[in-house]
N, C-alpha and C. Protein backbone atom coordinates (compact mmCIF):
# COMPACT_ATOMS: atom_id res chain seq x y z
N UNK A 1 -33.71 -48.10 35.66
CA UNK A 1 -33.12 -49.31 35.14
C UNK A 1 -34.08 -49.91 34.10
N UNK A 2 -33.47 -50.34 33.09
CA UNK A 2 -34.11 -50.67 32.06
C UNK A 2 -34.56 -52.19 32.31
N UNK A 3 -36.03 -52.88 31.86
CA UNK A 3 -36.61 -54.17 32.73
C UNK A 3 -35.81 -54.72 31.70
N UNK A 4 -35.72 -56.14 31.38
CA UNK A 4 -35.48 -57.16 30.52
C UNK A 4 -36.59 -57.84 30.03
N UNK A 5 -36.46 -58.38 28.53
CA UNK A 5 -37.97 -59.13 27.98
C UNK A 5 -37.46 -60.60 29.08
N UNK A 6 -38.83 -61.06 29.01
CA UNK A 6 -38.81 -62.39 29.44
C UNK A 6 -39.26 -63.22 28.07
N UNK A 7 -37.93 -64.66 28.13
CA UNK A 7 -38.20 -65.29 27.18
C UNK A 7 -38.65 -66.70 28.01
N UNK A 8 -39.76 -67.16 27.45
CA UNK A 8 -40.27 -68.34 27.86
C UNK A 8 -39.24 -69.57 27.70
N UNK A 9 -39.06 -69.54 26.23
CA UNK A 9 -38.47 -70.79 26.09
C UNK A 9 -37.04 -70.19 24.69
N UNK A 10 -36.33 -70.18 25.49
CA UNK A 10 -35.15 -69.83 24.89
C UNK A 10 -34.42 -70.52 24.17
N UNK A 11 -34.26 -71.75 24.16
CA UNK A 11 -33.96 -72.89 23.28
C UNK A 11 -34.96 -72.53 22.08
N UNK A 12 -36.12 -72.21 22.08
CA UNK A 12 -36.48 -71.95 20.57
C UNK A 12 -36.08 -70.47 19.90
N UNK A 13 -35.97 -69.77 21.03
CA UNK A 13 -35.29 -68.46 20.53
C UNK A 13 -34.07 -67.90 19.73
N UNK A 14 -33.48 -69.13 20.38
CA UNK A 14 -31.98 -68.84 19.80
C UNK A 14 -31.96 -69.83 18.11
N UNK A 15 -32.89 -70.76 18.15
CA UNK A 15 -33.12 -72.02 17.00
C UNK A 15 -33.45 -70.56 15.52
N UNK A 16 -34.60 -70.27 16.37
CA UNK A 16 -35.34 -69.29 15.09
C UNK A 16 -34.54 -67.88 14.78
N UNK A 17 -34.02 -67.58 15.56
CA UNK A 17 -32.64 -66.12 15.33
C UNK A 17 -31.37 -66.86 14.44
N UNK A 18 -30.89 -68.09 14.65
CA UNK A 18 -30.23 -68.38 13.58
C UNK A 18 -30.71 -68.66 12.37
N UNK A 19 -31.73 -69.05 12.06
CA UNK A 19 -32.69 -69.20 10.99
C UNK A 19 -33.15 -68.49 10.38
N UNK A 20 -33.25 -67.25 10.70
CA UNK A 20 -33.52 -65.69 10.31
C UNK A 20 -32.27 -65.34 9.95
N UNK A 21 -30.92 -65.61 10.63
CA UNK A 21 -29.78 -64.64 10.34
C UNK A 21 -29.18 -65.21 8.95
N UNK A 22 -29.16 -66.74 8.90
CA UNK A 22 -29.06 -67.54 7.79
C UNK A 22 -29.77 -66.96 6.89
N UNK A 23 -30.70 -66.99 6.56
CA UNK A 23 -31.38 -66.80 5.32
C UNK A 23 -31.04 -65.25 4.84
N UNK A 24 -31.24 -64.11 5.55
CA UNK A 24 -30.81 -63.14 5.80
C UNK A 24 -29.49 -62.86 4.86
N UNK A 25 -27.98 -63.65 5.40
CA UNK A 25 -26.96 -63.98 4.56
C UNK A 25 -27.32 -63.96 3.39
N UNK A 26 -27.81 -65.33 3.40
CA UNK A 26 -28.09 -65.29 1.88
C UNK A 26 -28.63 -64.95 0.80
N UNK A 27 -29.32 -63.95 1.15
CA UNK A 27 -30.16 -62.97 0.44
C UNK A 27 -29.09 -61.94 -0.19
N UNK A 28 -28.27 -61.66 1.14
CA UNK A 28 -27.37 -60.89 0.99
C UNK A 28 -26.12 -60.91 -0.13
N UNK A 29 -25.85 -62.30 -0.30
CA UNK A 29 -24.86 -62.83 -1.31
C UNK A 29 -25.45 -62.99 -2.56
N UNK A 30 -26.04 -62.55 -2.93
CA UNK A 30 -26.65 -62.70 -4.10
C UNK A 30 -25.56 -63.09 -5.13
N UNK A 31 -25.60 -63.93 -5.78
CA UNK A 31 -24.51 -64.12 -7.06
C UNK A 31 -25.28 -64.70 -8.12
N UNK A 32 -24.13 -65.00 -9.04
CA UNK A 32 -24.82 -65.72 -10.39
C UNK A 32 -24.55 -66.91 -10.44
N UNK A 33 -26.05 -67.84 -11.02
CA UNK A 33 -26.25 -69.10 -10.16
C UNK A 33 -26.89 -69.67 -9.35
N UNK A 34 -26.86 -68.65 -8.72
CA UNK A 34 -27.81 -68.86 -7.66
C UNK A 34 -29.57 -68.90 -7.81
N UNK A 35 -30.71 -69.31 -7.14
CA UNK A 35 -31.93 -69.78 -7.27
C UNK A 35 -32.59 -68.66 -6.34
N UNK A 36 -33.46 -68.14 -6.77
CA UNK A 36 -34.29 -67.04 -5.87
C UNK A 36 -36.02 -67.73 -6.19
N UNK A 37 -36.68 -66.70 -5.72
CA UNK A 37 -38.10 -66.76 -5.98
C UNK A 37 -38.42 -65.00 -5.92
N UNK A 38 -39.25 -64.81 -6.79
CA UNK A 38 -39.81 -63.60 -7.12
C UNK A 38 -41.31 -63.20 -6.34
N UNK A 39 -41.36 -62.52 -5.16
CA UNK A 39 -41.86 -62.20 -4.12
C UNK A 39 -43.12 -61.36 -4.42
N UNK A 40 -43.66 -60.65 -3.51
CA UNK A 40 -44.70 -59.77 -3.73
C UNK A 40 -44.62 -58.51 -4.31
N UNK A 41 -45.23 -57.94 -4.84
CA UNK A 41 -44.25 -56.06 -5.36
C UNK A 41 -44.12 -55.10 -4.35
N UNK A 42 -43.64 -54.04 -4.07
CA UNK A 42 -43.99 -53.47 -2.80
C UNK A 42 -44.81 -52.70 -2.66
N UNK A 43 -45.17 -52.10 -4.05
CA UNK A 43 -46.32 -51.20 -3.77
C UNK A 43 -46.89 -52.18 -4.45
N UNK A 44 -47.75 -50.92 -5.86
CA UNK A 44 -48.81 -51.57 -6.49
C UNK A 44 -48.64 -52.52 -7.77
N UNK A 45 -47.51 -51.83 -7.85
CA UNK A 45 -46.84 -52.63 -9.03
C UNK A 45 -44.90 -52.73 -8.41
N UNK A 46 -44.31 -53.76 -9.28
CA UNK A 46 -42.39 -54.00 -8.88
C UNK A 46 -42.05 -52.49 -9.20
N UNK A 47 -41.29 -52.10 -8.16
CA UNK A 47 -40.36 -50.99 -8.13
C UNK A 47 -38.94 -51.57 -8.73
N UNK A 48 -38.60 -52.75 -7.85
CA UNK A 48 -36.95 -52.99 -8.79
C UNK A 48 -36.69 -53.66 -9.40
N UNK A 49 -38.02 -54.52 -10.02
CA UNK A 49 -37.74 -55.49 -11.22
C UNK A 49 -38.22 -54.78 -12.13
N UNK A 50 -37.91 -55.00 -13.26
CA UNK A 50 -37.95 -54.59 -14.61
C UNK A 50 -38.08 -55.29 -15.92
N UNK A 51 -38.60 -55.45 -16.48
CA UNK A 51 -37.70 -56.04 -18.05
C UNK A 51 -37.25 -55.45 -18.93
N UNK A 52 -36.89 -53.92 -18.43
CA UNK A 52 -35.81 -53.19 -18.65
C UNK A 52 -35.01 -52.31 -18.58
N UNK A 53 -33.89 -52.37 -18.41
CA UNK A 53 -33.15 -51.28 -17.49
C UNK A 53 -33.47 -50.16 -17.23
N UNK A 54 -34.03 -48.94 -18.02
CA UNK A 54 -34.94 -48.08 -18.07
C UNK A 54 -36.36 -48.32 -17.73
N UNK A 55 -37.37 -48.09 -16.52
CA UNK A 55 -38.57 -48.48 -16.17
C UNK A 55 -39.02 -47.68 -16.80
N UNK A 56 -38.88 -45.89 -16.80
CA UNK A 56 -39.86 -45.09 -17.26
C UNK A 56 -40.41 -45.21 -18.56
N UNK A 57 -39.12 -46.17 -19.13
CA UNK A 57 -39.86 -46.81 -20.79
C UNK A 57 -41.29 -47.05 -20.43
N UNK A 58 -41.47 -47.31 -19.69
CA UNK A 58 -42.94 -48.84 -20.04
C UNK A 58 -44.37 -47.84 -19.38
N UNK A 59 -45.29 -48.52 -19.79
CA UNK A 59 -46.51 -47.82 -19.83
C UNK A 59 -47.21 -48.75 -18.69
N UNK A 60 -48.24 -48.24 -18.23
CA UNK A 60 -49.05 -48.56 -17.06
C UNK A 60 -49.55 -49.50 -17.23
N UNK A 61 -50.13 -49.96 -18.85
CA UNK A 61 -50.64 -51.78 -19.36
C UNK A 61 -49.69 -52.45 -18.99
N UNK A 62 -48.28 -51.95 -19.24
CA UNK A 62 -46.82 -53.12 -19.24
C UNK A 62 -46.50 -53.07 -17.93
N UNK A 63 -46.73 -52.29 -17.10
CA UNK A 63 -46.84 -52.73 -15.56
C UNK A 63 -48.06 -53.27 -14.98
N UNK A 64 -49.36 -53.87 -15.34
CA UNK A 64 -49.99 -54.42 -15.10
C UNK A 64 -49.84 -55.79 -15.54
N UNK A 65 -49.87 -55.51 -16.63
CA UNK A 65 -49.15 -57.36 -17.36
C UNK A 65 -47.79 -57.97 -16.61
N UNK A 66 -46.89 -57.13 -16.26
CA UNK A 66 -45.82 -57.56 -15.45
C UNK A 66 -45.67 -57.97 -14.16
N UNK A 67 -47.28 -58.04 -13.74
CA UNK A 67 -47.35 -58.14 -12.05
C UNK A 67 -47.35 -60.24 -12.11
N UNK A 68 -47.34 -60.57 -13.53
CA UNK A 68 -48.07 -62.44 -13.44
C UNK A 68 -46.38 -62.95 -13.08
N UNK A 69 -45.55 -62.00 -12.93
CA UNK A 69 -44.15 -63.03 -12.78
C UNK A 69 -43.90 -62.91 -11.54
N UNK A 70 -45.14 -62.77 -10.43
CA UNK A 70 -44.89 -62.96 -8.65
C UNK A 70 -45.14 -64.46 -8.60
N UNK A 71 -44.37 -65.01 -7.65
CA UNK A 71 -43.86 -66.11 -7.35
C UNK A 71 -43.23 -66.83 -8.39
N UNK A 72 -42.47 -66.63 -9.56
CA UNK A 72 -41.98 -67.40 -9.97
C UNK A 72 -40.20 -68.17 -9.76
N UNK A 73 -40.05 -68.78 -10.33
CA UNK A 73 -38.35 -69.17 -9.42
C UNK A 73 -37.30 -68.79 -10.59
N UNK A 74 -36.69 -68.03 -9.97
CA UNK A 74 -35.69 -67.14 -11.19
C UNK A 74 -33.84 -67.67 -10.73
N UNK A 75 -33.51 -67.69 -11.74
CA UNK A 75 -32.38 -67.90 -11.65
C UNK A 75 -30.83 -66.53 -12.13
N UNK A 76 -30.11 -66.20 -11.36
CA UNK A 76 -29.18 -64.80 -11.51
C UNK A 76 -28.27 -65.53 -12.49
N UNK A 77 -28.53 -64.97 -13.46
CA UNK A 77 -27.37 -64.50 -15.27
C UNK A 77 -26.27 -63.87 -14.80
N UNK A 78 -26.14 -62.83 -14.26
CA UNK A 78 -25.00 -62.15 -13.99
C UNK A 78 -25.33 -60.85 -12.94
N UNK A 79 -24.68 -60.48 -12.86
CA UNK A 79 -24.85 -58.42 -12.22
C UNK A 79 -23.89 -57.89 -12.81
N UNK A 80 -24.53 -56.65 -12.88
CA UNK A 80 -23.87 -55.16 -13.44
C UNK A 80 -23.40 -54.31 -12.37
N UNK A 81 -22.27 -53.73 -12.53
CA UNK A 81 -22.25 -52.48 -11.92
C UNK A 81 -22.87 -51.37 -12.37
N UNK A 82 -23.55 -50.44 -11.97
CA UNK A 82 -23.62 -49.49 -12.47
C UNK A 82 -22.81 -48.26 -12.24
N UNK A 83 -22.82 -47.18 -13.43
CA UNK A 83 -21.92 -45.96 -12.62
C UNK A 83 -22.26 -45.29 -11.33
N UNK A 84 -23.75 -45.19 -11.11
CA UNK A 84 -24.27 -44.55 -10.02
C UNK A 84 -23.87 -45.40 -8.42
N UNK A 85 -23.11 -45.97 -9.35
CA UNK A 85 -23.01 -47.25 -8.03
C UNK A 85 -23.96 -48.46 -7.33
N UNK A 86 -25.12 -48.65 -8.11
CA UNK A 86 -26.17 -49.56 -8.10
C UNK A 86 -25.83 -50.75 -8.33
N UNK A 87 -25.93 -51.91 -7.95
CA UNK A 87 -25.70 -53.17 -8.72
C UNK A 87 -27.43 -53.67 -8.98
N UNK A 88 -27.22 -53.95 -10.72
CA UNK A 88 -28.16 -54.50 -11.31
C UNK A 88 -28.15 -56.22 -11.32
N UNK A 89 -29.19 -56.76 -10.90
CA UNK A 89 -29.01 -58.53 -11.48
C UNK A 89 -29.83 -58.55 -12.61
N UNK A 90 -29.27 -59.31 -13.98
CA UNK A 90 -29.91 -59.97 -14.98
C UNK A 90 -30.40 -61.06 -14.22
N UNK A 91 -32.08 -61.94 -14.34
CA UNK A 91 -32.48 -62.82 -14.01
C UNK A 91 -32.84 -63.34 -15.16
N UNK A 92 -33.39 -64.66 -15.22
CA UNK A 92 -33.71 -65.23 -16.01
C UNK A 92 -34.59 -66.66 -15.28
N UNK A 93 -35.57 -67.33 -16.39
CA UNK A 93 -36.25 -68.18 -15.64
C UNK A 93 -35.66 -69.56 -15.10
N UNK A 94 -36.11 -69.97 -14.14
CA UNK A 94 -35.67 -70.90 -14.00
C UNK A 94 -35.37 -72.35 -15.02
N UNK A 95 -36.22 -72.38 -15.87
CA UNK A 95 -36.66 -73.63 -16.47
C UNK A 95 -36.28 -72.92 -18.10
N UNK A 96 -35.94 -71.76 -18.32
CA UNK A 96 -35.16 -71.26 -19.29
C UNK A 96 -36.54 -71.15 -20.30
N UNK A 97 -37.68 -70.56 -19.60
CA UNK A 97 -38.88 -70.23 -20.47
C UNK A 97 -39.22 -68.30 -20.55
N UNK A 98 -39.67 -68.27 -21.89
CA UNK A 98 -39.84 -66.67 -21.65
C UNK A 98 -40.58 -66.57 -19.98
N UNK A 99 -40.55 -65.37 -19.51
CA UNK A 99 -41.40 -64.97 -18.25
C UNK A 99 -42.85 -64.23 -18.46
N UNK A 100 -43.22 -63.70 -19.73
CA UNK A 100 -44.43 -63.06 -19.99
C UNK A 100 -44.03 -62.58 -21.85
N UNK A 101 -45.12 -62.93 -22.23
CA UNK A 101 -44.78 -62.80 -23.75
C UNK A 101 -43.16 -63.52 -24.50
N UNK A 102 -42.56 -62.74 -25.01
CA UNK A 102 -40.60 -63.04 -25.19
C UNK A 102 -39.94 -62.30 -24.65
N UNK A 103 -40.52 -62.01 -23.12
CA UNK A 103 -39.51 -61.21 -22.13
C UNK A 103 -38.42 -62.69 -21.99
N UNK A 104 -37.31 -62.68 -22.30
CA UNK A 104 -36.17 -63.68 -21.54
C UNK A 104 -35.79 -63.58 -20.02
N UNK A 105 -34.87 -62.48 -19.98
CA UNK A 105 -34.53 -61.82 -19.04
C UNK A 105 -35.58 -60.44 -18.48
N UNK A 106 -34.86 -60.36 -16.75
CA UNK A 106 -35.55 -59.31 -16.47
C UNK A 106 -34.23 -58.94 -15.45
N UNK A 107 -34.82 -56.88 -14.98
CA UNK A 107 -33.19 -56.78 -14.21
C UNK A 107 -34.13 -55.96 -13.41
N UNK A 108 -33.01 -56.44 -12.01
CA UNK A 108 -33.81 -55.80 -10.73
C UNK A 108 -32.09 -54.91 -10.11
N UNK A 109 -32.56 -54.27 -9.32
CA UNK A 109 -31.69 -53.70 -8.10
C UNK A 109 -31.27 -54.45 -7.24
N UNK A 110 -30.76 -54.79 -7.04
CA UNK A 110 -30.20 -56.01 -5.97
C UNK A 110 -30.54 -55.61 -4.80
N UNK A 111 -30.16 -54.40 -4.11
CA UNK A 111 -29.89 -54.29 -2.78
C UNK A 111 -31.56 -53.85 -2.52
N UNK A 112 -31.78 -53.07 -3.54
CA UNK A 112 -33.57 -52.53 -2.95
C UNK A 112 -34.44 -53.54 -3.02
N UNK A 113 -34.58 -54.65 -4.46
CA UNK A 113 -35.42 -55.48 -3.90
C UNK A 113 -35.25 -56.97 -3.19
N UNK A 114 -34.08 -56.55 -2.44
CA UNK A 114 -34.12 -57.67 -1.67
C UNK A 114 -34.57 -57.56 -0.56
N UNK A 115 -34.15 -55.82 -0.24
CA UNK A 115 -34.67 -55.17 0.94
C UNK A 115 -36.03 -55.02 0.91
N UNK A 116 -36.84 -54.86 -0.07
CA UNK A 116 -38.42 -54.81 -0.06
C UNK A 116 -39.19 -55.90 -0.21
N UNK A 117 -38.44 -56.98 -0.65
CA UNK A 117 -39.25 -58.13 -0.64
C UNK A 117 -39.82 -58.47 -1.78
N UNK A 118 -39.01 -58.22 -2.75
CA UNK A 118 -39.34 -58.52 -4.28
C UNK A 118 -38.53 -59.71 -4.88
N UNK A 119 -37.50 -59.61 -4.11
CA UNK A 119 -36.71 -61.18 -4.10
C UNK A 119 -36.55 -61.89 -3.08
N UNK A 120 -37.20 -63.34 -2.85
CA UNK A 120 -37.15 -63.86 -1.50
C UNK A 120 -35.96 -65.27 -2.02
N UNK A 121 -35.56 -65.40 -0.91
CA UNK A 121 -34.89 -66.96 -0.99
C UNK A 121 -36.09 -67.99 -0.89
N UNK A 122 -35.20 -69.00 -1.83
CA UNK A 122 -36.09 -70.21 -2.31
C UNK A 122 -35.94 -71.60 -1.73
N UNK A 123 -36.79 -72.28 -1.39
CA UNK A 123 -36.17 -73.46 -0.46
C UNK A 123 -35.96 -74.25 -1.59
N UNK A 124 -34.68 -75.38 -1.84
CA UNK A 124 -34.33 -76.18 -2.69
C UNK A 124 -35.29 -76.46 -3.85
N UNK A 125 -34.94 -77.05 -5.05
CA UNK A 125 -35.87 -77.17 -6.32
C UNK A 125 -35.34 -78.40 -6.30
């Protein structure tokens, strides 16, 4: 027979599992409009942000220079479908300032970096 966890205090258990599942959602809904924050990279440098649709364009300086737009608060322009079946988000800054040099926009993977932690939800501005 399989034991059961013991929960001390279950009233906070159930508080912080909705609080997780919430935010969770909304990560999930990603739309345009909406307010994010730009998270840690997952490796050494962003795997699904970009400043441009093609990564293999860019050179190893332009992924080092591209690491200064962690934590900033980005706002979703739109999404793409792609043919491969990917959905791309155009971001853009919050405060409608380039993000590094006259980068405007930048485009991530939706589903991978939300899943890796390259886009986090933002508590109110």
């Amino acid at each position: 027979m399989k034991k059961k966890r013991v929960i001390l205090f279950p009233e906070n258990e159930t508080i912080s599992l909705e609080k997780e599942h919430k935010c969770q959602n909304e990560l999930l809904e990603i739309q345009p409009g909406k307010i994010y924050r730009i998270g840690q990279p997952s490796n050494r440098y962003f795997e699904y942000i970009h400043p441009v649709i093609e990564p293999r364009q860019m050179s190893v300086k332009e992924f080092d220079d591209f690491k200064q737009i962690e934590g900033m608060v980005i706002t979703v322009i739109s999404i793409l479908s792609m043919a491969d079946g990917n959905r791309i988000a155009i971001l853009r800054n919050y405060d409608n300032t380039p993000f590094i040099g006259a980068i405007e926009q930048i485009f991530a993977n939706v589903d991978m970096s939300i899943t890796s932690g390259e886009i986090m939800a933002t508590k109110t501005i």
